[in-house]
PDB file of N, CA and C in Angstrom:
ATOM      1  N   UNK A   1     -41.280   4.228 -12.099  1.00  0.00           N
ATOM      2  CA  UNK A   1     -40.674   4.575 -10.825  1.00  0.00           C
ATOM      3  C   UNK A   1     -39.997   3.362 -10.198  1.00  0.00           C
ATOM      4  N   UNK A   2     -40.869   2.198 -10.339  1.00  0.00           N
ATOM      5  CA  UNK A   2     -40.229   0.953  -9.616  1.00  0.00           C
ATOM      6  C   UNK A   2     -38.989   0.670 -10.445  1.00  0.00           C
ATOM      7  N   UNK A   3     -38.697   0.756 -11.666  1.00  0.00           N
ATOM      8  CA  UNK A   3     -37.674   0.686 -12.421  1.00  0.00           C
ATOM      9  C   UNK A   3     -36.340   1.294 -12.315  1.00  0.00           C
ATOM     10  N   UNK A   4     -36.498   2.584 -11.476  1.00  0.00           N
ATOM     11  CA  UNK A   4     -35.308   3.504 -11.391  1.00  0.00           C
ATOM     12  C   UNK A   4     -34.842   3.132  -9.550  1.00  0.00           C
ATOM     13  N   UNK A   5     -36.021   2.825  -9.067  1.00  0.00           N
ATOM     14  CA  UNK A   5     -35.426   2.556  -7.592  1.00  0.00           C
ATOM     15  C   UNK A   5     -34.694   0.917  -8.012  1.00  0.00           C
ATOM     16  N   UNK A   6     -34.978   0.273  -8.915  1.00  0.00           N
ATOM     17  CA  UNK A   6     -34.193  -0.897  -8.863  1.00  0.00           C
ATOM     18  C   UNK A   6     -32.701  -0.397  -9.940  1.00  0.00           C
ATOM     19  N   UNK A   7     -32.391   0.659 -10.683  1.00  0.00           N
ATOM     20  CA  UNK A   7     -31.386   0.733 -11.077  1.00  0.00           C
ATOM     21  C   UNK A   7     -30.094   1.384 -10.254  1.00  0.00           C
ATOM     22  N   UNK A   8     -31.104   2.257  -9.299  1.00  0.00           N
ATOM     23  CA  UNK A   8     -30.371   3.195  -8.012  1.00  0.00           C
ATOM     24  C   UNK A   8     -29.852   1.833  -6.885  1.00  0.00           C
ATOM     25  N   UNK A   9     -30.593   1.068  -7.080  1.00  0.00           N
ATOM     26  CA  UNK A   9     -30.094  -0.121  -5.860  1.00  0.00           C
ATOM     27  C   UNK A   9     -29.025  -1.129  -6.671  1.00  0.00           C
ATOM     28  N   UNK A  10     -29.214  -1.303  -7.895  1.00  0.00           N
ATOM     29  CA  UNK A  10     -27.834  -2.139  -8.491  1.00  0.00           C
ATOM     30  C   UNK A  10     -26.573  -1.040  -8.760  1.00  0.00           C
ATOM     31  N   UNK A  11     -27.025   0.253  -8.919  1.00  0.00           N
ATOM     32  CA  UNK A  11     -25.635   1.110  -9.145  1.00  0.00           C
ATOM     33  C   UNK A  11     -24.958   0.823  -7.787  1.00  0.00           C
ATOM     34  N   UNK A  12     -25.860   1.083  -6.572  1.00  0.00           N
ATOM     35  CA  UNK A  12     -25.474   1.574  -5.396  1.00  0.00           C
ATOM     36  C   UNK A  12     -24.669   0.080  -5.121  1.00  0.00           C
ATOM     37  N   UNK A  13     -25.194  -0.965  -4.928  1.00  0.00           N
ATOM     38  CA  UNK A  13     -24.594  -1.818  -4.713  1.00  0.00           C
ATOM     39  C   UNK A  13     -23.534  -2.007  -5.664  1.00  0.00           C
ATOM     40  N   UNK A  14     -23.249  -1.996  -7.235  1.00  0.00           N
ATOM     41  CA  UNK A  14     -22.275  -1.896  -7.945  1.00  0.00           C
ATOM     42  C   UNK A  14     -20.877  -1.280  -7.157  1.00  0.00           C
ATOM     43  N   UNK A  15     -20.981   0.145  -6.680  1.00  0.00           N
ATOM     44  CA  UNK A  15     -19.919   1.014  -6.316  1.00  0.00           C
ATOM     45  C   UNK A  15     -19.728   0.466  -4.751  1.00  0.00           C
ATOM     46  N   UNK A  16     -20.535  -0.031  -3.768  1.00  0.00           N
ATOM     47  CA  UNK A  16     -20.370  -0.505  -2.444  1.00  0.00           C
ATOM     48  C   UNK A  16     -19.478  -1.433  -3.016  1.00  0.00           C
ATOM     49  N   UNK A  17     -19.575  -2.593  -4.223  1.00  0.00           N
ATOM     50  CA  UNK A  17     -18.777  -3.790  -4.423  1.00  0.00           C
ATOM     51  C   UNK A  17     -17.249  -3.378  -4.721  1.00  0.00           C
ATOM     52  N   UNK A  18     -17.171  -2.147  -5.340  1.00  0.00           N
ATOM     53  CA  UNK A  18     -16.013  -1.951  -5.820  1.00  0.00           C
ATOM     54  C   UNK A  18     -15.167  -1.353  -4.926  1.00  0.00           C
ATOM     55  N   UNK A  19     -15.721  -0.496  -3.879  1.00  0.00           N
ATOM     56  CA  UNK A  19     -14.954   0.542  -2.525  1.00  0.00           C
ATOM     57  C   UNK A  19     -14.517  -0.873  -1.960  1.00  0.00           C
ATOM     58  N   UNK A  20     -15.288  -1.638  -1.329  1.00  0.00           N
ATOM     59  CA  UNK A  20     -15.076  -3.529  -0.887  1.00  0.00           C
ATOM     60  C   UNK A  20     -13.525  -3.801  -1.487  1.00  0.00           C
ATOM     61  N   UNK A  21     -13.866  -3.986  -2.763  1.00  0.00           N
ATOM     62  CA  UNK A  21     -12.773  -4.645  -3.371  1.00  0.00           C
ATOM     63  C   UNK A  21     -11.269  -3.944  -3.463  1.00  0.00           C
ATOM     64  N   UNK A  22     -11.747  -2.622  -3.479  1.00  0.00           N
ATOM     65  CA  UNK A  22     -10.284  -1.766  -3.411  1.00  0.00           C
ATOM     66  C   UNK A  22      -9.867  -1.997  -2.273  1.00  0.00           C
ATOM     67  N   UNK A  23     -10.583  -1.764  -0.932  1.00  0.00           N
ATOM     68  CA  UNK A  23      -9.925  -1.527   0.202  1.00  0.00           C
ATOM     69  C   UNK A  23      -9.051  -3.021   0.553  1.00  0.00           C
ATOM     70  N   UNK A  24     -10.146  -3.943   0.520  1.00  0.00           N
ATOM     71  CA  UNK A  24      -8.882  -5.221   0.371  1.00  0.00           C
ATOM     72  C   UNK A  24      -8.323  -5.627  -0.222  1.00  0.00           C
ATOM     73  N   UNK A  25      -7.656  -4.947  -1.307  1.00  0.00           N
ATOM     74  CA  UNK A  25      -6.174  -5.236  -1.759  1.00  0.00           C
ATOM     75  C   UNK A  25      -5.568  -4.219  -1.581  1.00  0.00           C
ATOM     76  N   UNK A  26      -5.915  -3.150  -1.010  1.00  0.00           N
ATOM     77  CA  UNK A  26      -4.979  -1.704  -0.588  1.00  0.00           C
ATOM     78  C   UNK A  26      -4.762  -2.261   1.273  1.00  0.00           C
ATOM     79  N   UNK A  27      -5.301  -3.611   1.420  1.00  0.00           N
ATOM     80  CA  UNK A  27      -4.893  -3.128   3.031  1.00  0.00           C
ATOM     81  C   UNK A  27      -3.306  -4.338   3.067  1.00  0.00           C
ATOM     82  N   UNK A  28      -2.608  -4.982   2.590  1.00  0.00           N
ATOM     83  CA  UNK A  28      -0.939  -5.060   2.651  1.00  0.00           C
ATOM     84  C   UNK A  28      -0.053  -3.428   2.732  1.00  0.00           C
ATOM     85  N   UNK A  29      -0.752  -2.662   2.224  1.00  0.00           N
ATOM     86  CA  UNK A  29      -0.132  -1.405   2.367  1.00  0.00           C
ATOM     87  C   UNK A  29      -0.335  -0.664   2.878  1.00  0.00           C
ATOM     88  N   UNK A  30      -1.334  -1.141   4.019  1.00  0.00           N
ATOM     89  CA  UNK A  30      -1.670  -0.166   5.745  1.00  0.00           C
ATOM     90  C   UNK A  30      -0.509  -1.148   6.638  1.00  0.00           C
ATOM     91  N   UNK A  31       0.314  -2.105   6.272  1.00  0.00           N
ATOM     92  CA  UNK A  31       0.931  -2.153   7.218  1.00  0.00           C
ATOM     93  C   UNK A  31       3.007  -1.930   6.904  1.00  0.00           C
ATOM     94  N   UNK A  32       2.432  -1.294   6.297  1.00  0.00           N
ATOM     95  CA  UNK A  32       3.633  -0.435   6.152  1.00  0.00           C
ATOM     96  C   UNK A  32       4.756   0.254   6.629  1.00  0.00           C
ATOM     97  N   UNK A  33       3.884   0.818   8.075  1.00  0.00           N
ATOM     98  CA  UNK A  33       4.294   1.481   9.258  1.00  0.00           C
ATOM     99  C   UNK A  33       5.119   0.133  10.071  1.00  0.00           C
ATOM    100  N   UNK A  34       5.063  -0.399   9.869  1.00  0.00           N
ATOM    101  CA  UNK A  34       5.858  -1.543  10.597  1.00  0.00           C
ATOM    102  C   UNK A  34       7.367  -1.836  10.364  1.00  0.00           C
ATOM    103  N   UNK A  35       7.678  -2.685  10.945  1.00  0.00           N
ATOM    104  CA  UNK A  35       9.618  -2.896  10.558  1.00  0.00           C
ATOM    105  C   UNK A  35       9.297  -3.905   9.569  1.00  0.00           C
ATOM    106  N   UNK A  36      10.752  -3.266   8.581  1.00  0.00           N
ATOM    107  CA  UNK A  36      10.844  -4.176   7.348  1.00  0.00           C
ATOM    108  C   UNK A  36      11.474  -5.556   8.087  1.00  0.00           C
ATOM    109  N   UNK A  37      11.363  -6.396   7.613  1.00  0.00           N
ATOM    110  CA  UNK A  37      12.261  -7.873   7.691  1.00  0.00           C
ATOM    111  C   UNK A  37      13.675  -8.034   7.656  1.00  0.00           C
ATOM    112  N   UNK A  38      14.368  -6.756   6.797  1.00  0.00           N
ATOM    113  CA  UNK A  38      15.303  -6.654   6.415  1.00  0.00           C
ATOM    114  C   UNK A  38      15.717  -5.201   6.572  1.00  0.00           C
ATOM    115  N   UNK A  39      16.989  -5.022   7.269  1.00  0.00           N
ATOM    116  CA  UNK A  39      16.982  -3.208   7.137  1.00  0.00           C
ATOM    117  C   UNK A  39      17.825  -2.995   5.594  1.00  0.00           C
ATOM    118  N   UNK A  40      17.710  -1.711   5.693  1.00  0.00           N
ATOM    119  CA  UNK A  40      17.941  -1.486   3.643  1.00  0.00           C
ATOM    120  C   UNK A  40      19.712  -1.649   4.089  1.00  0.00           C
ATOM    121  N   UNK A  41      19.316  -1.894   2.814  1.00  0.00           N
ATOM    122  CA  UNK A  41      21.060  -1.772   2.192  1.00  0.00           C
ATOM    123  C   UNK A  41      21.806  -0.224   1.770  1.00  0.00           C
ATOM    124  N   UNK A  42      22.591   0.284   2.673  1.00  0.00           N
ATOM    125  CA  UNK A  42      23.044   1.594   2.649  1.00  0.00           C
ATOM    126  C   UNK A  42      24.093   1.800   1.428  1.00  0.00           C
ATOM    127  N   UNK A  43      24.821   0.806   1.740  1.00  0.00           N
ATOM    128  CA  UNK A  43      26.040   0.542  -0.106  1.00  0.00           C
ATOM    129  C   UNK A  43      25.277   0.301  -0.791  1.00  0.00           C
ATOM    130  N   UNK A  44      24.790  -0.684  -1.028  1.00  0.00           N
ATOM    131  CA  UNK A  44      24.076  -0.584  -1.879  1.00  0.00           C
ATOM    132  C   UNK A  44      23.425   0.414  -2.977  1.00  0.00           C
ATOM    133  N   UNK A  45      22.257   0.877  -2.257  1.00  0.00           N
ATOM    134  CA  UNK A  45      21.739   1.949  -2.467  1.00  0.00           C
ATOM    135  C   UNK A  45      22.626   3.511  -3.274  1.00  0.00           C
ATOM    136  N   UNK A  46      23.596   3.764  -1.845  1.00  0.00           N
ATOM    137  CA  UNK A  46      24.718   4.301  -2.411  1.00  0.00           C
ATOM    138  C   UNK A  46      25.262   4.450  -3.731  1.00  0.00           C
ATOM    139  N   UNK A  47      25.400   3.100  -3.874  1.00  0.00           N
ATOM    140  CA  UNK A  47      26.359   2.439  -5.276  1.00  0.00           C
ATOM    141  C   UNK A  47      25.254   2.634  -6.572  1.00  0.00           C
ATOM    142  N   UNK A  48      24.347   2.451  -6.858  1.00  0.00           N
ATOM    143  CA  UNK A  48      23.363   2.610  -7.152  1.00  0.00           C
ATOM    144  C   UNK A  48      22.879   4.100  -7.736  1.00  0.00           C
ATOM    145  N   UNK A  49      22.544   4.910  -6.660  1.00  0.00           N
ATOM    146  CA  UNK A  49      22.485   6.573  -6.725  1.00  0.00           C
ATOM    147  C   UNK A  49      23.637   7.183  -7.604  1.00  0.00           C
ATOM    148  N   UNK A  50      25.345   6.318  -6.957  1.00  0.00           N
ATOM    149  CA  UNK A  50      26.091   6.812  -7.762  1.00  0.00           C
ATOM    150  C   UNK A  50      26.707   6.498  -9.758  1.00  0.00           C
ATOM    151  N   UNK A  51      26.264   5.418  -9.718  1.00  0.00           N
ATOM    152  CA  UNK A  51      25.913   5.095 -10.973  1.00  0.00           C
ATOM    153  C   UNK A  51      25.068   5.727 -11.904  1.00  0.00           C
ATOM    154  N   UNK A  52      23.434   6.094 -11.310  1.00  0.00           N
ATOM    155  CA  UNK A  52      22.355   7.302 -11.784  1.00  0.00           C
ATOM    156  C   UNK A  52      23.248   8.210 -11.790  1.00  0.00           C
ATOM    157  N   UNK A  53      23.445   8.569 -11.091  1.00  0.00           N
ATOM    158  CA  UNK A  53      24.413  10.064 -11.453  1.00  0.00           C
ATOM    159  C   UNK A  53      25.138  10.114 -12.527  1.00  0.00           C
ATOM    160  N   UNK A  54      26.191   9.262 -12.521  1.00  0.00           N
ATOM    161  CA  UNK A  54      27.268   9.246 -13.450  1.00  0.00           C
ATOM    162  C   UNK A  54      26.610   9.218 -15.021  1.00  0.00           C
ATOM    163  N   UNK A  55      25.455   8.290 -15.130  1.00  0.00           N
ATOM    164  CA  UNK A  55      25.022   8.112 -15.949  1.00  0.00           C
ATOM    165  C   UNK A  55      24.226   9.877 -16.919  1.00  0.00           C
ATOM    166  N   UNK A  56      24.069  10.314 -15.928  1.00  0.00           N
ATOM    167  CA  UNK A  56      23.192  11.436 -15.913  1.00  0.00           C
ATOM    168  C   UNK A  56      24.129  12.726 -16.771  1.00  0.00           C
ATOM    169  N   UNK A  57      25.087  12.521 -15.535  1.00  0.00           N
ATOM    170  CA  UNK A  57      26.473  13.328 -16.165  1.00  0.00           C
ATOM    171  C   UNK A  57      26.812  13.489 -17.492  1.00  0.00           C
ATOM    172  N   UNK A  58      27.128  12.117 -17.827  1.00  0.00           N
ATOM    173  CA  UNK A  58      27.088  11.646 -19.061  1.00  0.00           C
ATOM    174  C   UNK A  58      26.245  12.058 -20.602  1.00  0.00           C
ATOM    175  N   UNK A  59      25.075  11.980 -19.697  1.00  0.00           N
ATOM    176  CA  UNK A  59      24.209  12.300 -20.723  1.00  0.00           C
ATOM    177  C   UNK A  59      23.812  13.415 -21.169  1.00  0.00           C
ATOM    178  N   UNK A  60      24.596  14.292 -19.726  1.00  0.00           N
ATOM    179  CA  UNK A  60      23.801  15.769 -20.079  1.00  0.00           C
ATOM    180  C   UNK A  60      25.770  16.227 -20.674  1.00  0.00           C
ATOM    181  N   UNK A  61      26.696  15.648 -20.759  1.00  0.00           N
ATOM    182  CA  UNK A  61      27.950  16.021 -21.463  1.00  0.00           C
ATOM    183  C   UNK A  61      28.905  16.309 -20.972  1.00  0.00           C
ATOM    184  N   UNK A  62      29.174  16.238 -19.786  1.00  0.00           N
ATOM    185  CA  UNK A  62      29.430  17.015 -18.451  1.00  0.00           C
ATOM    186  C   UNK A  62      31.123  16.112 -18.404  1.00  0.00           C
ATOM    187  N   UNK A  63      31.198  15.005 -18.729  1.00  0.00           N
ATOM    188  CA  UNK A  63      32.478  14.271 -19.297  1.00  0.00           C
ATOM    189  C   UNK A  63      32.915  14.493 -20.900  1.00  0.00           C
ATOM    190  N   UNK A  64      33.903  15.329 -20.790  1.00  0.00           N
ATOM    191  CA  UNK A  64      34.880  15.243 -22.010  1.00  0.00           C
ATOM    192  C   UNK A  64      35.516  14.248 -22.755  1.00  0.00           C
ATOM    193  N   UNK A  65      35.313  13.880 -24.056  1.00  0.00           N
ATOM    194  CA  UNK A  65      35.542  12.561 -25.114  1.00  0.00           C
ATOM    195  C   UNK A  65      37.142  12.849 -25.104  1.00  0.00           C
TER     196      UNK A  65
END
C-alpha cells in the first residue's frame, strides 16, 4: 500500500511538472491580443496571395500551353 501511495504522488507530481512547463512556454502567446510592432503589409500580402493563385491555376491547367 505504502508503495502505490508513493507511485500516485510521483505520477501526480510528474503531470503537475508538465501542465507547469506547458503553460510557460504557451504564455508569449496569451499576449497576442495586443498591437503588433509593426502593422501588416497589405501589398505585400496581396502580391503574395496573388502569386498562390496563379500558381494554383497553373497547376490545376486553367492556362493554355
Amino acid at each position: 500500500m505504502k508503495d502505490r501511495k508513493k507511485v500516485l504522488a510521483a505520477v501526480t507530481a510528474g503531470v503537475h511538472a508538465y501542465i507547469e512547463s506547458q503553460t510557460k512556454e504557451s504564455a508569449p502567446f496569451a499576449l497576442r491580443g495586443r498591437r503588433e510592432a509593426f502593422p501588416p503589409n497589405h501589398w505585400g500580402m496581396d502580391g503574395r496571395q496573388e502569386m498562390m493563385q496563379g500558381k494554383r491555376m497553373w497547376q490545376m491547367r486553367w492556362f493554355k500551353k
